[in-house]
PDB file of N, CA and C in Angstrom:
ATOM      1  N   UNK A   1      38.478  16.297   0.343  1.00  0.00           N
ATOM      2  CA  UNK A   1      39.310  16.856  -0.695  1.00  0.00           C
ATOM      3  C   UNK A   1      39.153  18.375  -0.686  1.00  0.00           C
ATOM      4  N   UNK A   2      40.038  19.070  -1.362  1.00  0.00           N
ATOM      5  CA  UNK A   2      39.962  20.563  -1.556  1.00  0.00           C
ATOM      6  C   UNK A   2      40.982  21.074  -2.409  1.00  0.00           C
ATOM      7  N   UNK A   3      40.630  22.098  -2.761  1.00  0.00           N
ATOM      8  CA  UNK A   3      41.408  22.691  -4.102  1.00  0.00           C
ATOM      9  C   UNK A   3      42.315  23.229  -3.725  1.00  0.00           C
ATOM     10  N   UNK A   4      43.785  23.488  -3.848  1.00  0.00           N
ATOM     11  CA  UNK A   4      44.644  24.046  -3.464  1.00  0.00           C
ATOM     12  C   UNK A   4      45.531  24.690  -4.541  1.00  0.00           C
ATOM     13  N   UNK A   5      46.459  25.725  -4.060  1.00  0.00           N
ATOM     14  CA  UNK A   5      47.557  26.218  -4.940  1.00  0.00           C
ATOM     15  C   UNK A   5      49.238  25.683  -4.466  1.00  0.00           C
ATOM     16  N   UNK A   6      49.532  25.085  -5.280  1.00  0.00           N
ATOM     17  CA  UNK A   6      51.240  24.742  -4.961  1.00  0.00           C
ATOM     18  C   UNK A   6      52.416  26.231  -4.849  1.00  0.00           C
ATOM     19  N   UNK A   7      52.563  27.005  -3.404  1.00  0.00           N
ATOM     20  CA  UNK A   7      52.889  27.625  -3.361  1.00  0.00           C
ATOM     21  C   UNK A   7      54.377  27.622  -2.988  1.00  0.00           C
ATOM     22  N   UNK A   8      55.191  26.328  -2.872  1.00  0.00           N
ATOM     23  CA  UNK A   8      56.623  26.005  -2.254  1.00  0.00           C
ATOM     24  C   UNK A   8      56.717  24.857  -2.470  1.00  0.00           C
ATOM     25  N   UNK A   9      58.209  24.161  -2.459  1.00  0.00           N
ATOM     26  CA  UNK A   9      58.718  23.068  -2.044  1.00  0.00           C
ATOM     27  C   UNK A   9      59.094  22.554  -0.653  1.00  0.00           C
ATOM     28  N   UNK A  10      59.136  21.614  -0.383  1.00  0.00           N
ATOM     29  CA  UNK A  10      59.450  21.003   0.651  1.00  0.00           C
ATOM     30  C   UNK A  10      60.724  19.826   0.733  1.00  0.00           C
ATOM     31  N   UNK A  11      62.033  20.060   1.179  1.00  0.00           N
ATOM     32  CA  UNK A  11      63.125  19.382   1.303  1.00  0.00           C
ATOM     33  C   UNK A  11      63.189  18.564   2.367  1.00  0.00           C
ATOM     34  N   UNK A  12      63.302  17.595   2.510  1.00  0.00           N
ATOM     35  CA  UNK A  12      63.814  16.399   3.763  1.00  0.00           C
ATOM     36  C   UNK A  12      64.946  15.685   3.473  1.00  0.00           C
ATOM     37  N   UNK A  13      66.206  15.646   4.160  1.00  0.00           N
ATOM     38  CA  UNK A  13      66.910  14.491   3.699  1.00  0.00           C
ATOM     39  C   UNK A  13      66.763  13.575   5.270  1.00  0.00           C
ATOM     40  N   UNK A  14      66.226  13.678   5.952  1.00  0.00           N
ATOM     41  CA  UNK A  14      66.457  12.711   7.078  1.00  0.00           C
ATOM     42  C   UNK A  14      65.152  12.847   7.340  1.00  0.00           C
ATOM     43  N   UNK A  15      64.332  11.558   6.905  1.00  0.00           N
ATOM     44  CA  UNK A  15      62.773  11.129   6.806  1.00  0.00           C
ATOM     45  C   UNK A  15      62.551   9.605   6.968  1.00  0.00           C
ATOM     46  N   UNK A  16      61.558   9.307   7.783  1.00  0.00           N
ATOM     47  CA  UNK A  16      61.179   7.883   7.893  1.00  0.00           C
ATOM     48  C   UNK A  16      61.525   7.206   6.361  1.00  0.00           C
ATOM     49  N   UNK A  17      62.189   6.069   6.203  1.00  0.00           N
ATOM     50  CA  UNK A  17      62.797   5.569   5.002  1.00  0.00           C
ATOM     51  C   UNK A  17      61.609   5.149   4.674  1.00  0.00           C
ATOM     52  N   UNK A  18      60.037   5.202   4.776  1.00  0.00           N
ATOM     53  CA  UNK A  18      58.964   4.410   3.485  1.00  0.00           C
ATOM     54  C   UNK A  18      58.490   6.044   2.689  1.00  0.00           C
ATOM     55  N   UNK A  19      59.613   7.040   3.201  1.00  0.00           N
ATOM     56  CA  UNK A  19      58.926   8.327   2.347  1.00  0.00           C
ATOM     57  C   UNK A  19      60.244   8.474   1.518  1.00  0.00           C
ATOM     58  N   UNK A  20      60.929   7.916   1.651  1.00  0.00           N
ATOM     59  CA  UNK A  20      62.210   8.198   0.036  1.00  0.00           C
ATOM     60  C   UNK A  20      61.146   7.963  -1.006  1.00  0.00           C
ATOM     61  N   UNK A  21      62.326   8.728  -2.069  1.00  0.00           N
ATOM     62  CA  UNK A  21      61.474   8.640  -3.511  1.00  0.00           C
ATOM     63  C   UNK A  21      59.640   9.868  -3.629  1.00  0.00           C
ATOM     64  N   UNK A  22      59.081  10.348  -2.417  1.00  0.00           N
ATOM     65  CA  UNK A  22      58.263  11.388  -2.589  1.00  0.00           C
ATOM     66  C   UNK A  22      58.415  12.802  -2.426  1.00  0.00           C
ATOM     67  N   UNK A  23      58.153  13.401  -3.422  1.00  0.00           N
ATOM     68  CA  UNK A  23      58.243  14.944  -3.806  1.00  0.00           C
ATOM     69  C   UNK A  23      57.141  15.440  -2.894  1.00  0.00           C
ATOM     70  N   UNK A  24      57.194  16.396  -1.646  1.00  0.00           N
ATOM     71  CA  UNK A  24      56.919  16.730  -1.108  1.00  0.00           C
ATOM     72  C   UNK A  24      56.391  18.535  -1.465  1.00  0.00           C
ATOM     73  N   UNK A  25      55.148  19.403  -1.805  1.00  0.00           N
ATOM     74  CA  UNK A  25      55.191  20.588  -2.031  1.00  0.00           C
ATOM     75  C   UNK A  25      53.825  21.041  -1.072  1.00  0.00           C
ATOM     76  N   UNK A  26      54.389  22.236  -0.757  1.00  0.00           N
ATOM     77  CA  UNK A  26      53.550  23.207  -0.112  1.00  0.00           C
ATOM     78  C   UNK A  26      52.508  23.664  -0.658  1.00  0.00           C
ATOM     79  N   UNK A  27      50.860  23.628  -0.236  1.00  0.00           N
ATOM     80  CA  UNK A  27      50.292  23.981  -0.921  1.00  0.00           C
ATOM     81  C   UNK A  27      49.122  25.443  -0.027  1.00  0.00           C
ATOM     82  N   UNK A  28      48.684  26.162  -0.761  1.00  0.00           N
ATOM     83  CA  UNK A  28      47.993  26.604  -0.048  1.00  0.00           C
ATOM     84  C   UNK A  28      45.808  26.239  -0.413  1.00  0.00           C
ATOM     85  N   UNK A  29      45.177  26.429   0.418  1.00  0.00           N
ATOM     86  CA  UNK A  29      43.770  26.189   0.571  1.00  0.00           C
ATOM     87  C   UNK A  29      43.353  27.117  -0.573  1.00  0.00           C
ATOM     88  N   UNK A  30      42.598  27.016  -1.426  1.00  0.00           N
ATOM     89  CA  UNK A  30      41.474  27.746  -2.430  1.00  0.00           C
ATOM     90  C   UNK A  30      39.875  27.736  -1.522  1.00  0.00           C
ATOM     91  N   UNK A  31      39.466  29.266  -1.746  1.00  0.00           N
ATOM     92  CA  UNK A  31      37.974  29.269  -1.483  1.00  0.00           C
ATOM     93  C   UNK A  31      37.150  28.529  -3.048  1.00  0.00           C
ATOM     94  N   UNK A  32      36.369  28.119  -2.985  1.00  0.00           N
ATOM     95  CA  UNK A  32      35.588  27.963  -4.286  1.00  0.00           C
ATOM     96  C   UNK A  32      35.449  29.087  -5.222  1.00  0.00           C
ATOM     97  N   UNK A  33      35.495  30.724  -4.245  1.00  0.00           N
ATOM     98  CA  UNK A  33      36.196  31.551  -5.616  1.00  0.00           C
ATOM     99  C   UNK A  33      37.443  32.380  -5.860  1.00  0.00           C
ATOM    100  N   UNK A  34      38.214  31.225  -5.781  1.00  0.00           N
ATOM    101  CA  UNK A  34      39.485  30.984  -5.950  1.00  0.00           C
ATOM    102  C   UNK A  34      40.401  32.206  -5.209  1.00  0.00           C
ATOM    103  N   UNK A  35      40.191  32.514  -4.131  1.00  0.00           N
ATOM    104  CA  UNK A  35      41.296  33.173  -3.566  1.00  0.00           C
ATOM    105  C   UNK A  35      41.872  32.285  -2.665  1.00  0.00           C
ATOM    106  N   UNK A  36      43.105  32.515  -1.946  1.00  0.00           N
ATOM    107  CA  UNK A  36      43.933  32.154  -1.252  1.00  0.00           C
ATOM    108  C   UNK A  36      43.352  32.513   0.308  1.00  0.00           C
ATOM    109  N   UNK A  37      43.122  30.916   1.108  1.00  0.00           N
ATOM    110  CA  UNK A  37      43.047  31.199   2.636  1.00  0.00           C
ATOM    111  C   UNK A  37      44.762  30.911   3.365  1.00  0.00           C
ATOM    112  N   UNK A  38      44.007  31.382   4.536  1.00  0.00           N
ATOM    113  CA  UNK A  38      45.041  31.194   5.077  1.00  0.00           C
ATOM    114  C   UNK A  38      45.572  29.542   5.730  1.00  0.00           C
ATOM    115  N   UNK A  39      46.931  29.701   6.133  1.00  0.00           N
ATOM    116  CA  UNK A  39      47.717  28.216   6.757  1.00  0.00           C
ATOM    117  C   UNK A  39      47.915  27.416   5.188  1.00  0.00           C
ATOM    118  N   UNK A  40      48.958  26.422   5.322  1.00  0.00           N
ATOM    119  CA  UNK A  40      49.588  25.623   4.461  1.00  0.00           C
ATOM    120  C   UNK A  40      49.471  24.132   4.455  1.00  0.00           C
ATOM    121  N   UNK A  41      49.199  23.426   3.308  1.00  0.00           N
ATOM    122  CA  UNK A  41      49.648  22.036   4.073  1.00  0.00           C
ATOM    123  C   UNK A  41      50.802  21.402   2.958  1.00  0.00           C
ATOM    124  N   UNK A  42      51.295  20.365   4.082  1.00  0.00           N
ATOM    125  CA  UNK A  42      51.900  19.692   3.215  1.00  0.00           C
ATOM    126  C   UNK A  42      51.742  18.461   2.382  1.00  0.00           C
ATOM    127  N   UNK A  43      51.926  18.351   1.362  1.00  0.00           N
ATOM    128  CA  UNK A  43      51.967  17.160   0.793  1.00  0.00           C
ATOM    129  C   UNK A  43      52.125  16.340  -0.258  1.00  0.00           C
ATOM    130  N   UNK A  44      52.114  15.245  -0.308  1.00  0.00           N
ATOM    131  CA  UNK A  44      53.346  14.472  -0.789  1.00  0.00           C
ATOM    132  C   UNK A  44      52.698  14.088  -2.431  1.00  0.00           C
ATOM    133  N   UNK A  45      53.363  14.720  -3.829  1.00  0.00           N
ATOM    134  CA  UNK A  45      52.789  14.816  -5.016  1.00  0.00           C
ATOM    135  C   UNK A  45      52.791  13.258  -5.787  1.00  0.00           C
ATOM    136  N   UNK A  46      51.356  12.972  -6.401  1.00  0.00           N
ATOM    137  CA  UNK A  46      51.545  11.715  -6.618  1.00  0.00           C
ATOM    138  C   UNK A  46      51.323  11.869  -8.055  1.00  0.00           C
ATOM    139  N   UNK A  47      51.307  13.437  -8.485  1.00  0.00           N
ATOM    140  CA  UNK A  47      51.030  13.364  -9.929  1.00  0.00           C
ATOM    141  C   UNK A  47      51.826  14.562 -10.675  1.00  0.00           C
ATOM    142  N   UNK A  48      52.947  14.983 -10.262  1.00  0.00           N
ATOM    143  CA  UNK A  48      53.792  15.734 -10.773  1.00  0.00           C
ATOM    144  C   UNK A  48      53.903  17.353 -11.245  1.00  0.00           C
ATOM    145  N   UNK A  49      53.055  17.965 -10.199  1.00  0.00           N
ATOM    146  CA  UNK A  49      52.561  19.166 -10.043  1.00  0.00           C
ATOM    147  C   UNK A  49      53.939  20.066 -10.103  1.00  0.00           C
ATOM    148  N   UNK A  50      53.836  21.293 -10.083  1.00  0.00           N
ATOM    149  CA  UNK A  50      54.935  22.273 -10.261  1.00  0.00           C
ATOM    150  C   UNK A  50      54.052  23.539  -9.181  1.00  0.00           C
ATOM    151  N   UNK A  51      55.043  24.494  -9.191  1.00  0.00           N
ATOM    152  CA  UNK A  51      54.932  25.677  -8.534  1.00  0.00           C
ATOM    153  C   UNK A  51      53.499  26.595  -9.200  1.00  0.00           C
ATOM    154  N   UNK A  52      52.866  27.095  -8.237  1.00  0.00           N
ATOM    155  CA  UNK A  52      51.460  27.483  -8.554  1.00  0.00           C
ATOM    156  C   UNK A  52      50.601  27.178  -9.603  1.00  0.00           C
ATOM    157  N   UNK A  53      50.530  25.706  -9.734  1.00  0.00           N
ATOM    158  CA  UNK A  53      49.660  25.054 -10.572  1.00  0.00           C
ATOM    159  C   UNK A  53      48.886  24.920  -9.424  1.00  0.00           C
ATOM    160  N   UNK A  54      47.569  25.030  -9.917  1.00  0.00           N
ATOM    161  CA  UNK A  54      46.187  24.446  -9.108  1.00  0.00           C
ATOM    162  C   UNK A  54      45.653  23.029  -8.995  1.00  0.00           C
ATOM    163  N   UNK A  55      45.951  22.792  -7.726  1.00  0.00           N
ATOM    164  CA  UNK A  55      45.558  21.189  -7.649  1.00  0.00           C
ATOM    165  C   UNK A  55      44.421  20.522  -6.733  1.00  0.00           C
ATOM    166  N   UNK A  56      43.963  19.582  -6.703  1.00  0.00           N
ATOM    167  CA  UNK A  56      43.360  18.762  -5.617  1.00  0.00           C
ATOM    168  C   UNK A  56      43.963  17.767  -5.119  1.00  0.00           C
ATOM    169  N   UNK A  57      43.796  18.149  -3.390  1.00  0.00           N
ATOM    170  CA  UNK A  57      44.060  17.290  -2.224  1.00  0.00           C
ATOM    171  C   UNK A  57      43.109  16.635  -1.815  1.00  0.00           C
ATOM    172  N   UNK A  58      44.311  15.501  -1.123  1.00  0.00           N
ATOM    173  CA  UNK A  58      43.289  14.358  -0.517  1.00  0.00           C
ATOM    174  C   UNK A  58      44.025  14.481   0.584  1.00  0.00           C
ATOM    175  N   UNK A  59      43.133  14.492   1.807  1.00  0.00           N
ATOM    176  CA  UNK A  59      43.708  14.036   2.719  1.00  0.00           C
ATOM    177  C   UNK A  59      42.902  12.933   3.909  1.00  0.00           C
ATOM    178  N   UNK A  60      43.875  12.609   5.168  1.00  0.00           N
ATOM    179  CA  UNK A  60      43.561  11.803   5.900  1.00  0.00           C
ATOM    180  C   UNK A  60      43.498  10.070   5.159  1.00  0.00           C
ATOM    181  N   UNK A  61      42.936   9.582   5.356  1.00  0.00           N
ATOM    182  CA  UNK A  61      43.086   7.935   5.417  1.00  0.00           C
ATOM    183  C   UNK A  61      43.067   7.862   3.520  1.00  0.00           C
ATOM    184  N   UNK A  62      42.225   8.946   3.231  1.00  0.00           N
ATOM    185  CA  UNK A  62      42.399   9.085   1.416  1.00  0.00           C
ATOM    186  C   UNK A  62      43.595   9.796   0.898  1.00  0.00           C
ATOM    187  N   UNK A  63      44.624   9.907   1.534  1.00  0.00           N
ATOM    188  CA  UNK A  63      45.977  10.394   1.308  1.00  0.00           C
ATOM    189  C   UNK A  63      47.192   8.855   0.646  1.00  0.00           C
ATOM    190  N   UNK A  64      46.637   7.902   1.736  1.00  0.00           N
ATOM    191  CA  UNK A  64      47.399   6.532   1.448  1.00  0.00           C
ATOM    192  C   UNK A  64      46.983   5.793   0.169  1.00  0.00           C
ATOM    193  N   UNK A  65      45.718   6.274  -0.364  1.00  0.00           N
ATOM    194  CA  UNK A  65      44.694   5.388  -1.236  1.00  0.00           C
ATOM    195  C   UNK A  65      45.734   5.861  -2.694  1.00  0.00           C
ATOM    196  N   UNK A  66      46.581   6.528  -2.964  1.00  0.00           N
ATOM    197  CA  UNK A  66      47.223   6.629  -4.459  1.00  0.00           C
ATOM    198  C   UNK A  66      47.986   5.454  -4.259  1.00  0.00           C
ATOM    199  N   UNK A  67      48.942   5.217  -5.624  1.00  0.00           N
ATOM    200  CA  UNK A  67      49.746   4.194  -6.215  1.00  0.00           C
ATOM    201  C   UNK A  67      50.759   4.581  -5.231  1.00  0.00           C
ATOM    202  N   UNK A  68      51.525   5.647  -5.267  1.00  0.00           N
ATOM    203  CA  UNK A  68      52.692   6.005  -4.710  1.00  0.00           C
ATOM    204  C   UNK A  68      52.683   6.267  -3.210  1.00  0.00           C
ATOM    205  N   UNK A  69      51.478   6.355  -3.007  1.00  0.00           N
ATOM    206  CA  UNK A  69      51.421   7.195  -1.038  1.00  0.00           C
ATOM    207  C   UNK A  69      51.134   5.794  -0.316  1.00  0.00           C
ATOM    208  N   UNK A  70      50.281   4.100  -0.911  1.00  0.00           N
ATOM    209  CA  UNK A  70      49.818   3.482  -0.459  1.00  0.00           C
ATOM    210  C   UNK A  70      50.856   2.593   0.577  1.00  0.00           C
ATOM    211  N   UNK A  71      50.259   2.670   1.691  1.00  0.00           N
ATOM    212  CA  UNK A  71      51.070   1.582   3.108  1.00  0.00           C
ATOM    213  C   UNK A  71      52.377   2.727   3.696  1.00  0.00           C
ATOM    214  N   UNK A  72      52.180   4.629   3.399  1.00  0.00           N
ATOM    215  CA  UNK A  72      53.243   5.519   3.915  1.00  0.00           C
ATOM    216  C   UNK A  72      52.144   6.220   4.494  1.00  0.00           C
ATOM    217  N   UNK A  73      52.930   6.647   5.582  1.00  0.00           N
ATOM    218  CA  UNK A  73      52.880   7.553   6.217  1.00  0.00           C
ATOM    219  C   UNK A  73      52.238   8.798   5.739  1.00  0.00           C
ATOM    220  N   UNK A  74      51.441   9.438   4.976  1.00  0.00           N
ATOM    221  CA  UNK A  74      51.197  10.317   4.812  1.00  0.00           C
ATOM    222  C   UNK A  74      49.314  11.126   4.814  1.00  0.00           C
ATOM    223  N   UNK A  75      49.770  12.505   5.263  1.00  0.00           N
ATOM    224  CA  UNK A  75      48.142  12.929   5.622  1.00  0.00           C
ATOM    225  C   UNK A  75      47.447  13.708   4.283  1.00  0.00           C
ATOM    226  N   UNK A  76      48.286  14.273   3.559  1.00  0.00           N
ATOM    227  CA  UNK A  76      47.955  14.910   2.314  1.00  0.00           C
ATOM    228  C   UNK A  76      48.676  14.541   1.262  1.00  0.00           C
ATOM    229  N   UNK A  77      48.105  14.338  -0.185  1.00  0.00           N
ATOM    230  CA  UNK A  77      48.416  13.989  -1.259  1.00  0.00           C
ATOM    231  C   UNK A  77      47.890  15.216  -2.361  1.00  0.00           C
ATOM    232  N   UNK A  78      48.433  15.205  -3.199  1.00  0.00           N
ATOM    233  CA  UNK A  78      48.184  16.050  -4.464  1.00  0.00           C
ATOM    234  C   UNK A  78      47.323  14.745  -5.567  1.00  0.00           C
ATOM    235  N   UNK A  79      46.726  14.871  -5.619  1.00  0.00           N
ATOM    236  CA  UNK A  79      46.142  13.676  -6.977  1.00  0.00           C
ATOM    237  C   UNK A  79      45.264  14.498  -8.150  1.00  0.00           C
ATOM    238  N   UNK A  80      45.300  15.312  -8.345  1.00  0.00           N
ATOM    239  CA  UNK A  80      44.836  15.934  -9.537  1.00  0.00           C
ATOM    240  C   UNK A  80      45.522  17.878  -9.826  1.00  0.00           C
ATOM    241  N   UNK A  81      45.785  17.057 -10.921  1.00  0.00           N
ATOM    242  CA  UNK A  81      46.052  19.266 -11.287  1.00  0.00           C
ATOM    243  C   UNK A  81      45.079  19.654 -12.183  1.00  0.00           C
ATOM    244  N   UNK A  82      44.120  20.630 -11.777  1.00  0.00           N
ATOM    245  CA  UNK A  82      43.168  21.242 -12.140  1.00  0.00           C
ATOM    246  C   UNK A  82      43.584  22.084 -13.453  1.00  0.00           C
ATOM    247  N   UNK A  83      42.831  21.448 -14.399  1.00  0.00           N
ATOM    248  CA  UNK A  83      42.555  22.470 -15.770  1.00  0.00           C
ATOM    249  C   UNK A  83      41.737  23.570 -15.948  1.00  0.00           C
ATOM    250  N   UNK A  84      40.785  23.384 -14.973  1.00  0.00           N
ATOM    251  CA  UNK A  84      39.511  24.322 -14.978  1.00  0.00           C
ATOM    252  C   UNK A  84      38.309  23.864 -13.839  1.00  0.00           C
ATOM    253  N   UNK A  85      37.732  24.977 -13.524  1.00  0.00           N
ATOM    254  CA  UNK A  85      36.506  24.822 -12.432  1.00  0.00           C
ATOM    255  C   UNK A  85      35.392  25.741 -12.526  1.00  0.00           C
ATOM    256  N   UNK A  86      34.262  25.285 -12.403  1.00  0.00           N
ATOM    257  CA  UNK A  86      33.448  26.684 -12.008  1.00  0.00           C
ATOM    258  C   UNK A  86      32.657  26.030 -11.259  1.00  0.00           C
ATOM    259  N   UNK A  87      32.022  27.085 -10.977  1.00  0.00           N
ATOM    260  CA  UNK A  87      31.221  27.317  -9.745  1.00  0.00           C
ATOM    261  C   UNK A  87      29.155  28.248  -9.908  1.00  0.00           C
ATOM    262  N   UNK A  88      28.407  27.210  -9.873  1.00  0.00           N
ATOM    263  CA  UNK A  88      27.358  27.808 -10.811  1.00  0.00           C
ATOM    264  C   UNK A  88      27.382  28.512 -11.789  1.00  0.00           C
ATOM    265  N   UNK A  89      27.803  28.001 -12.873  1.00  0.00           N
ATOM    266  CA  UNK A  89      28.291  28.630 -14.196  1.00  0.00           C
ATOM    267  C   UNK A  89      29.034  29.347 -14.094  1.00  0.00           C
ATOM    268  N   UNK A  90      29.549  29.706 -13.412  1.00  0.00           N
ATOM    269  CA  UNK A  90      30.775  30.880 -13.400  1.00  0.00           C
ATOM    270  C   UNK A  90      31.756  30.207 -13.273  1.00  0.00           C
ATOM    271  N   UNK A  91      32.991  30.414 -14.539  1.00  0.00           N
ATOM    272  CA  UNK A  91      33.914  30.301 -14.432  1.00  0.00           C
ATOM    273  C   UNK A  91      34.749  30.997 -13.345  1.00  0.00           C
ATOM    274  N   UNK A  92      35.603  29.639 -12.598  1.00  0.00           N
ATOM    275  CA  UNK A  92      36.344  30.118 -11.686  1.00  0.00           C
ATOM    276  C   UNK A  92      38.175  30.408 -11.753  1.00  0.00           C
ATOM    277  N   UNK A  93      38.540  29.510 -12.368  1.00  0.00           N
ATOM    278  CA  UNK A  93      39.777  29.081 -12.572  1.00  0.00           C
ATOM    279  C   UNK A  93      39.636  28.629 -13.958  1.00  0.00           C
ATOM    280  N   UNK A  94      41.015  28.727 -14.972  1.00  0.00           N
ATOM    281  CA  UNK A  94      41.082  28.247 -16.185  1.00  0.00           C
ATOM    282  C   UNK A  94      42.589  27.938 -16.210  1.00  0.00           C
ATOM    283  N   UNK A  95      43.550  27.018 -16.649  1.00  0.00           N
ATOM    284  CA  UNK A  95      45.024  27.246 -16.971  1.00  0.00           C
ATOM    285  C   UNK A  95      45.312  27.456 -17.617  1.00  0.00           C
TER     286      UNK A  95
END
């Protein structure tokens, strides 16, 4: 898993038919103190995230394990939007 920022959307209309019906958003990687790395991933929201809300990813074989991603095709999932984090007492992130 890892913390990410929802930095884009992602459009498909011509997709393997067991991915209809998933909202697809771009996210980018968080360091633990909270800046932005580099590269993007994609993936498929199972909990209704929006544009630069802070979330946690799952990916690989724990991408399929949600309600909505289970028996598809997919390598990354969104399954939590982060309210808050820190990091040895230090607040890192707050919404």
């Amino acid at each position: 898993m890892f913390l990410g920022k929802v930095v884009g959307t992602l459009v498909s209309t011509q997709k393997e038919a067991s991915l209809d019906g998933l909202k697809f958003l771009v996210v980018r990687r968080l360091t633990a103190e909270n800046e932005e790395e580099t590269g993007y991933v994609i993936a498929a929201d199972a909990v209704g995230a929006g544009l630069d809300e802070v979330v946690m990813v799952a990916t690989g074989s724990s991408a399929r394990q949600t309600k909505f991603t289970d028996k598809r095709p997919c390598d990354a999932v969104i399954m939590a939007i982060v309210d808050s984090w820190e990091v040895a007492g230090d607040e890192k992130y707050r919404k």
